[in-house]
N, C-alpha and C. Protein backbone atom coordinates (compact mmCIF):
# COMPACT_ATOMS: atom_id res chain seq x y z
N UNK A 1 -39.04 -45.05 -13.66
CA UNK A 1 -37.71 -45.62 -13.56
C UNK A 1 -37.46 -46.21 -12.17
N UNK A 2 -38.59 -46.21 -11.40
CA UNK A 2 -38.21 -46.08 -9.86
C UNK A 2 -38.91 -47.81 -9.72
N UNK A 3 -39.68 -47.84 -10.57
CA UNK A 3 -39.73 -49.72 -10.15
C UNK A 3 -38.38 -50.51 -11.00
N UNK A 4 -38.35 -49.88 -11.83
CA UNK A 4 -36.81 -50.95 -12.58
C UNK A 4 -35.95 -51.13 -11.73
N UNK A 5 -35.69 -49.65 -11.01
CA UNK A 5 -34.11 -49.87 -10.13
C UNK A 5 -35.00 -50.41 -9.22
N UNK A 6 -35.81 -50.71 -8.67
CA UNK A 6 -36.15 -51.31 -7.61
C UNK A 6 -36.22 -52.91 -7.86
N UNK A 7 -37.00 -53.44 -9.31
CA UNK A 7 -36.73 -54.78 -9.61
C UNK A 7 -35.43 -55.12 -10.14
N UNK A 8 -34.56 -54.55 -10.34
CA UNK A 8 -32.85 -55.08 -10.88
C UNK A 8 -32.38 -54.89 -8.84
N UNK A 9 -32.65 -54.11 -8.39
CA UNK A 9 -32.35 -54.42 -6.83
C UNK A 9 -32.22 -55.71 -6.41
N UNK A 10 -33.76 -55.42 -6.41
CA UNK A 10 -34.18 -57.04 -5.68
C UNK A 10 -33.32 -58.32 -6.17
N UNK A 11 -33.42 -58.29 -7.66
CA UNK A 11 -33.17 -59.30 -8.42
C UNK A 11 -31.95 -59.41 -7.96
N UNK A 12 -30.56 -58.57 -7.57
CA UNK A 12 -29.00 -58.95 -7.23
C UNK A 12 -29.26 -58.98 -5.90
N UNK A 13 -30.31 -58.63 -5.50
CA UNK A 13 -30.42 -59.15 -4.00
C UNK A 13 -30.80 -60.83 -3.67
N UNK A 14 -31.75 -61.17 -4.89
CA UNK A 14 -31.82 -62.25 -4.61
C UNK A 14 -30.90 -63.43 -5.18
N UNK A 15 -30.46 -62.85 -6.29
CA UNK A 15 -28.87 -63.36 -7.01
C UNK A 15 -27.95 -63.70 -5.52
N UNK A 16 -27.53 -63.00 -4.87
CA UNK A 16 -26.13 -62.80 -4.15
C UNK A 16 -27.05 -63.77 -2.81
N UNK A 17 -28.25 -63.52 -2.30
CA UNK A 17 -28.65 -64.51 -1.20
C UNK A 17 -28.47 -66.22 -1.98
N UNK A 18 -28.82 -66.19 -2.49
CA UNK A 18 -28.76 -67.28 -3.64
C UNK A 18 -27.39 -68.12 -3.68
N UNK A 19 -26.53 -67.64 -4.10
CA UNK A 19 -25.09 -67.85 -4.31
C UNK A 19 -24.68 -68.09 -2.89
N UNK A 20 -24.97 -67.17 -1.93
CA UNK A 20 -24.31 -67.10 -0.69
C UNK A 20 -24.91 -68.46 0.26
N UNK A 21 -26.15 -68.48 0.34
CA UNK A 21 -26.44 -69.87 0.36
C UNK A 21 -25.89 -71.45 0.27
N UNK A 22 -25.61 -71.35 -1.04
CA UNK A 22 -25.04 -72.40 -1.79
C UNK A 22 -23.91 -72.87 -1.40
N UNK A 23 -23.09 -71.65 -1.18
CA UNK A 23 -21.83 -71.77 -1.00
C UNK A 23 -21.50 -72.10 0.25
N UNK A 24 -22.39 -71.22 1.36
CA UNK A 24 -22.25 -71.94 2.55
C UNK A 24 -22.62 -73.25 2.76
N UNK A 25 -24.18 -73.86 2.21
CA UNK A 25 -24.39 -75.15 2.35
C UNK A 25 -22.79 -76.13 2.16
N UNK A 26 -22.58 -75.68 0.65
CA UNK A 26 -21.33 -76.40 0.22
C UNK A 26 -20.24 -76.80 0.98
N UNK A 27 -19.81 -75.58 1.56
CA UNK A 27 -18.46 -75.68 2.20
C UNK A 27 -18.71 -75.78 3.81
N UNK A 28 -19.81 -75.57 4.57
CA UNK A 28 -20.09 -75.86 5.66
C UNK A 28 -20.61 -77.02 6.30
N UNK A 29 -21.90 -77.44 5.50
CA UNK A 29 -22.73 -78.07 5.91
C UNK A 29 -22.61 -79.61 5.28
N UNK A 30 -22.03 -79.43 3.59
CA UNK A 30 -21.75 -80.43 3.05
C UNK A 30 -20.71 -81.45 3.66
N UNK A 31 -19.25 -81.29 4.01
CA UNK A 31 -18.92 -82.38 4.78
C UNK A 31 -18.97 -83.11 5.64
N UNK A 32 -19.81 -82.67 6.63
CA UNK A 32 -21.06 -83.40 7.71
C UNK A 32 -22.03 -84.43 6.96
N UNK A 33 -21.98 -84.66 5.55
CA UNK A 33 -23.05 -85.24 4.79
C UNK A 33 -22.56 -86.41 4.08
N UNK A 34 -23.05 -87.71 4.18
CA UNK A 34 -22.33 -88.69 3.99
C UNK A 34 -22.23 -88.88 2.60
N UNK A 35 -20.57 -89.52 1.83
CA UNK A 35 -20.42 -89.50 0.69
C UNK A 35 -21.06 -90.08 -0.53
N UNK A 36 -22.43 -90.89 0.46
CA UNK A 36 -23.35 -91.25 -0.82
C UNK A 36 -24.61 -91.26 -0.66
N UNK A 37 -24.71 -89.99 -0.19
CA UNK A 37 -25.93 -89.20 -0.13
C UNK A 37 -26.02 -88.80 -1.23
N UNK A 38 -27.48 -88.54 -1.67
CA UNK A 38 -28.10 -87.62 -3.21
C UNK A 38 -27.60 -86.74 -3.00
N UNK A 39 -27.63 -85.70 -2.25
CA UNK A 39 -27.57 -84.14 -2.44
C UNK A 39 -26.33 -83.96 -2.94
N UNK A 40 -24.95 -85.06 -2.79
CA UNK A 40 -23.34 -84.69 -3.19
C UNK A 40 -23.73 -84.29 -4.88
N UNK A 41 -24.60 -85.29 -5.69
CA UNK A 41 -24.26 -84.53 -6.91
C UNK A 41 -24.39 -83.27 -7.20
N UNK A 42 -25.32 -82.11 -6.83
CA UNK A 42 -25.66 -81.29 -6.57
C UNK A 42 -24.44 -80.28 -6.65
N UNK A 43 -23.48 -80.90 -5.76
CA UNK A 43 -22.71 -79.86 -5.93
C UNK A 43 -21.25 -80.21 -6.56
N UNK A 44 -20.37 -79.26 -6.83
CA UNK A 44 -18.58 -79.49 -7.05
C UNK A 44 -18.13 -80.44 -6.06
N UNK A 45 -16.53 -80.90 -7.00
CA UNK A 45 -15.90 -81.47 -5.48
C UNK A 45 -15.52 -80.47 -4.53
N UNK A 46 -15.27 -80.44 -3.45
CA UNK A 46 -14.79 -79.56 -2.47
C UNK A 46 -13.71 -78.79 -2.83
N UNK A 47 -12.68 -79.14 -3.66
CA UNK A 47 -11.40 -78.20 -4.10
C UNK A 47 -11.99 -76.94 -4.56
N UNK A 48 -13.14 -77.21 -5.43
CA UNK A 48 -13.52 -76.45 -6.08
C UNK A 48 -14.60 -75.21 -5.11
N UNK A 49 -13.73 -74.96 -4.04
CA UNK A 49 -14.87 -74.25 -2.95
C UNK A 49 -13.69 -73.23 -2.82
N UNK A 50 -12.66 -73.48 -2.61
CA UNK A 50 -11.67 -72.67 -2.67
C UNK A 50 -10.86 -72.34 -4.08
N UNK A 51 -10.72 -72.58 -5.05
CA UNK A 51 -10.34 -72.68 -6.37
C UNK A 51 -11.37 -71.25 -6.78
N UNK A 52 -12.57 -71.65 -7.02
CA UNK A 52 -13.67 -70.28 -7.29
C UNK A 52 -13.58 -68.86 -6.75
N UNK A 53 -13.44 -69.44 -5.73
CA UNK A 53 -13.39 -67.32 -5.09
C UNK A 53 -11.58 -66.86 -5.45
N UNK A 54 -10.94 -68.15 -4.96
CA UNK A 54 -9.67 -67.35 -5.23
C UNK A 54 -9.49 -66.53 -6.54
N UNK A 55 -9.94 -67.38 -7.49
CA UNK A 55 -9.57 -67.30 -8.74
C UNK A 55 -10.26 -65.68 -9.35
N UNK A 56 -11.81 -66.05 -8.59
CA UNK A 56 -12.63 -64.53 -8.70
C UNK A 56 -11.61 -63.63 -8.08
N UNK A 57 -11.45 -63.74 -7.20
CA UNK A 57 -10.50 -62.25 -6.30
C UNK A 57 -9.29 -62.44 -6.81
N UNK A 58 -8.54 -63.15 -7.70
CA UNK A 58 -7.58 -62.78 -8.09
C UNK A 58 -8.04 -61.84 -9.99
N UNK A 59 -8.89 -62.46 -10.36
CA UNK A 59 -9.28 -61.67 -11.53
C UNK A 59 -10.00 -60.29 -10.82
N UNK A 60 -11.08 -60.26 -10.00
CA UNK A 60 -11.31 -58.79 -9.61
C UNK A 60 -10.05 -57.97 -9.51
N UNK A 61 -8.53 -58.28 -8.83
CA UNK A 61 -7.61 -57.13 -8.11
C UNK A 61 -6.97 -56.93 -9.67
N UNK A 62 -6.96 -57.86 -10.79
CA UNK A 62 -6.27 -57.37 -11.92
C UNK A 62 -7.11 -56.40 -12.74
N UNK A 63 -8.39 -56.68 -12.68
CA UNK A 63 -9.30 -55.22 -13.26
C UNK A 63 -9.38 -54.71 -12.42
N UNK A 64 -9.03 -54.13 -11.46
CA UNK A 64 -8.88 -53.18 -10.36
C UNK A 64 -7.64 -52.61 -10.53
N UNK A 65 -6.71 -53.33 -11.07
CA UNK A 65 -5.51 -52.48 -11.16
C UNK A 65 -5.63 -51.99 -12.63
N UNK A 66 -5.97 -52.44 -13.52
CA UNK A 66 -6.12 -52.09 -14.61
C UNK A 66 -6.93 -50.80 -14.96
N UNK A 67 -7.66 -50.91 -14.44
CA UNK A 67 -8.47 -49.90 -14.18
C UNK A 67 -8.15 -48.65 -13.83
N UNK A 68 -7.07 -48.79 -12.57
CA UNK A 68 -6.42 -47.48 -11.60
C UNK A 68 -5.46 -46.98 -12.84
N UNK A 69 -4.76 -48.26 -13.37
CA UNK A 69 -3.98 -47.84 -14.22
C UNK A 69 -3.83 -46.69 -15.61
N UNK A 70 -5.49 -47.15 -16.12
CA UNK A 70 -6.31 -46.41 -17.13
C UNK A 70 -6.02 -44.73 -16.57
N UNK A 71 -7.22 -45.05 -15.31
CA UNK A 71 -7.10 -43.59 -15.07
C UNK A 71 -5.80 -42.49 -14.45
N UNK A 72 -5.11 -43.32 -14.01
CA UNK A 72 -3.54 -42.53 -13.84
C UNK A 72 -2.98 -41.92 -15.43
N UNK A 73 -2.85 -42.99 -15.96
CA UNK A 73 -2.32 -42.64 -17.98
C UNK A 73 -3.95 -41.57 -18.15
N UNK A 74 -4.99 -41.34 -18.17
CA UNK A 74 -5.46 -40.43 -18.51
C UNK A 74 -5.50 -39.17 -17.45
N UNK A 75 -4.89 -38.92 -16.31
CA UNK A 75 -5.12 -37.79 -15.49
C UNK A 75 -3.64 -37.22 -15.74
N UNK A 76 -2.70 -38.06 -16.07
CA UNK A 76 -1.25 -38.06 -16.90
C UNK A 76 -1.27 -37.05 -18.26
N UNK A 77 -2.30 -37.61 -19.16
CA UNK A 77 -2.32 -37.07 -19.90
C UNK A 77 -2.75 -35.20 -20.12
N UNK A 78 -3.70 -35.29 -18.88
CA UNK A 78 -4.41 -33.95 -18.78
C UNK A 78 -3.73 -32.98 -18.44
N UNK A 79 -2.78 -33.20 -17.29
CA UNK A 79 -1.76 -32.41 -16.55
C UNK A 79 -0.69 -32.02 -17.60
């Protein structure tokens, strides 16, 4: 079991370098890059650099509350 968790490791290790990459190229490096350069198709328009995470961190804090919520109504229930 000790190489699986070690290859699902790696693998969100190399998932999240991956992503993190991208995103920096995108939002850092990309507007230094002239607007009709190849590499623009490659990526979103720029709105869409801030639109994505917000939208992620606003869906993560609602299953996060949802969640807290669950377990309050069941530690509710126990007491």
């Amino acid at each position: 079991m000790e190489l699986a968790d070690r290859a699902v490791g790696f693998l969100l290790s190399f998932i999240s370098l991956s992503i993190f990459t991208y995103y920096t190229f995108w939002v850092i490096i990309l507007p230094f890059v002239d607007d009709d350069h190849f590499v623009h198709k490659y990526f979103l328009p720029q709105e869409y650099a801030i639109l994505i995470p917000v939208s992620a961190g606003v869906a993560l804090i609602c299953l996060l509350c949802i969640f807290i919520g669950f377990v309050m109504l069941k530690s509710k229930k126990k007491a």
